[in-house]
Protein backbone atom coordinates (compact mmCIF):
# COMPACT_ATOMS: atom_id res chain seq x y z
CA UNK A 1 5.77 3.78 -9.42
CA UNK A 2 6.38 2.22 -6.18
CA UNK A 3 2.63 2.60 -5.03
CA UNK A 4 1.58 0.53 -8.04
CA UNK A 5 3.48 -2.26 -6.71
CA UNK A 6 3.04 -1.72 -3.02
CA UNK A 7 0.39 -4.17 -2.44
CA UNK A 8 2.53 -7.21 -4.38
CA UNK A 9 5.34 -7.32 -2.05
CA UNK A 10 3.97 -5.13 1.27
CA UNK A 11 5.96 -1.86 0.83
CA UNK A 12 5.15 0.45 3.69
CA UNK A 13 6.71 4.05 4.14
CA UNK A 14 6.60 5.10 0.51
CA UNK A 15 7.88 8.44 0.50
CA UNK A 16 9.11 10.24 -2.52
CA UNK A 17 12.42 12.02 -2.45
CA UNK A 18 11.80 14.43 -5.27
CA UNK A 19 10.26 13.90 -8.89
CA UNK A 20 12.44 11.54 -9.87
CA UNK A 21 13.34 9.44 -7.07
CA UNK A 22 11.36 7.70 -3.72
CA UNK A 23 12.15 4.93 -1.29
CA UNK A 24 9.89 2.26 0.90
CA UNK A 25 10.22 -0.13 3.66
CA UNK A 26 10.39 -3.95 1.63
CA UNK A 27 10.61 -5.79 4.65
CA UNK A 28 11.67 -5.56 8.74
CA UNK A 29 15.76 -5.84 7.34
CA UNK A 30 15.80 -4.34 3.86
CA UNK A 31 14.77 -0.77 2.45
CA UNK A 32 14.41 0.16 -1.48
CA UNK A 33 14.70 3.20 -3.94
CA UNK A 34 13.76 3.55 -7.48
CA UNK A 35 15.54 6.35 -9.36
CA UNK A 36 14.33 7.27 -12.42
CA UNK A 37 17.30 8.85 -14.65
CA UNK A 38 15.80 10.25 -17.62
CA UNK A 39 18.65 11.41 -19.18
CA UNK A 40 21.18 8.74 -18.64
CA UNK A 41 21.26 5.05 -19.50
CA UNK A 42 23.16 2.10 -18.78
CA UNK A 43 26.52 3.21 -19.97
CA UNK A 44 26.37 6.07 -17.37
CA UNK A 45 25.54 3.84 -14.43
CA UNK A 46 28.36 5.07 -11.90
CA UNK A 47 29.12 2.54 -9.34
CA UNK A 48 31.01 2.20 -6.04
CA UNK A 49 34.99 1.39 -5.87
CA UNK A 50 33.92 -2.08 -3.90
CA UNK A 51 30.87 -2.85 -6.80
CA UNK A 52 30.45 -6.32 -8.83
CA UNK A 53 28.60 -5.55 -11.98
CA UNK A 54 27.39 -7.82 -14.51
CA UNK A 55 24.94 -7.62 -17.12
CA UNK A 56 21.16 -9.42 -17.19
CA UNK A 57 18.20 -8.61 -18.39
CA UNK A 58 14.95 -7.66 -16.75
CA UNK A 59 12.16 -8.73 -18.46
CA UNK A 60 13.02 -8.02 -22.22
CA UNK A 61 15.78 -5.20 -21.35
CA UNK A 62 19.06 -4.76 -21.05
CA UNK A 63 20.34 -4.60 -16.97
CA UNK A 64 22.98 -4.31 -14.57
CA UNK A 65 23.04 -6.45 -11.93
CA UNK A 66 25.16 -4.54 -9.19
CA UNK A 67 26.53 -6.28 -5.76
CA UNK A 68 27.86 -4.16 -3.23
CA UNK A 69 26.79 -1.41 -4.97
CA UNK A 70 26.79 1.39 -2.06
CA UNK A 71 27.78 -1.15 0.88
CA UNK A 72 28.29 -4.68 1.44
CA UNK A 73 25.24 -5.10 1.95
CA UNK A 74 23.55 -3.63 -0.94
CA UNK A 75 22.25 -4.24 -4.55
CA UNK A 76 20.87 -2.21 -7.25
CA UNK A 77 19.61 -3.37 -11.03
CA UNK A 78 19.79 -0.67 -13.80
CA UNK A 79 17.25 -1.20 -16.21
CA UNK A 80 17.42 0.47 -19.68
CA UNK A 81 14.32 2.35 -20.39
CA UNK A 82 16.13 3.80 -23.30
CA UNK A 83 19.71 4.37 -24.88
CA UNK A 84 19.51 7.54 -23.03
CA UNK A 85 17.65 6.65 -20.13
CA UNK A 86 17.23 4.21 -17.04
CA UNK A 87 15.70 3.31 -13.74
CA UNK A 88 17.41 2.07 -10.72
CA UNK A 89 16.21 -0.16 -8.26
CA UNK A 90 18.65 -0.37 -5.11
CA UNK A 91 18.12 -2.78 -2.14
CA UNK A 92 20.12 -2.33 1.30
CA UNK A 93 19.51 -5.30 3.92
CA UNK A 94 20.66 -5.02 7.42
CA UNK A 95 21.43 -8.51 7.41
CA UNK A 96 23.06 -9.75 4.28
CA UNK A 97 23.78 -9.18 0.10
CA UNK A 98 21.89 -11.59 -0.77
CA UNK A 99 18.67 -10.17 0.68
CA UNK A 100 19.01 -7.41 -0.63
CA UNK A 101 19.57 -8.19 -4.26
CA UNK A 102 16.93 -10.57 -3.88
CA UNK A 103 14.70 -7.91 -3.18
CA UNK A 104 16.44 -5.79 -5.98
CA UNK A 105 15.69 -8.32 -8.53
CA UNK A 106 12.05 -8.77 -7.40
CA UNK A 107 11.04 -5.15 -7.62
CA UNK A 108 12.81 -4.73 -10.63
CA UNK A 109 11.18 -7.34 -12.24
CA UNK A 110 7.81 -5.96 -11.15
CA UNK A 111 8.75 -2.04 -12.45
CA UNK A 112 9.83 -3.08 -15.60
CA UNK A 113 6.34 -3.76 -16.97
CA UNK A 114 5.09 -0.50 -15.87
CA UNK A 115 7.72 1.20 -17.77
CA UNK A 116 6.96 2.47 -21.22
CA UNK A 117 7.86 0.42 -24.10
């Protein structure tokens, strides 16, 4: 899914973890990953003892916007794909939080209408 949307924000370095999961370069301080969980949705997101979640929406889905969500300089957004299922886009900047969940947002944004409806 990332190499669909490579070209729109310059992601280099796609490599993909497993079947469900890959990461790529965004920029020269921040680094994403899109996990897809097929078998768990929003009320199974897990996060960090430091995360800020709060809920948005992506397009016309449910989300979770999550700050700090694996350091203090990271972000995710969980976006439903179904009751049982969701993608996660985390962003980790080497330079500051909101960086990265700008970048978080933007790719999230940009997966969500590639995922089925």
């Amino acid at each position: 899914m990332l190499e669909s949307i490579a070209s729109q924000f310059g992601l280099t370095k796609i490599e993909e973890d497993d079947s469900t999961s890959c990461d790529a370069v965004y920029s020269d301080s921040v680094s994403v990953r899109l996990d897809v969980y097929p078998d768990a949705g929003l009320v199974d997101y897990s996060p960090g003892p430091s995360s800020v979640i709060s809920d948005t929406n992506v397009g016309s889905r449910k989300a979770k916007l999550v700050e700090k969500a694996l350091t203090s300089s990271s972000c995710a957004v969980a976006v439903e794909v179904g009751v049982s299922s969701r993608v996660d886009i985390a962003a980790s900047a080497d330079t500051s939080l909101d960086e990265a969940c700008d970048a978080a947002a933007r790719v999230a944004v940009a997966v969500e209408s590639k995922l089925p409806k």
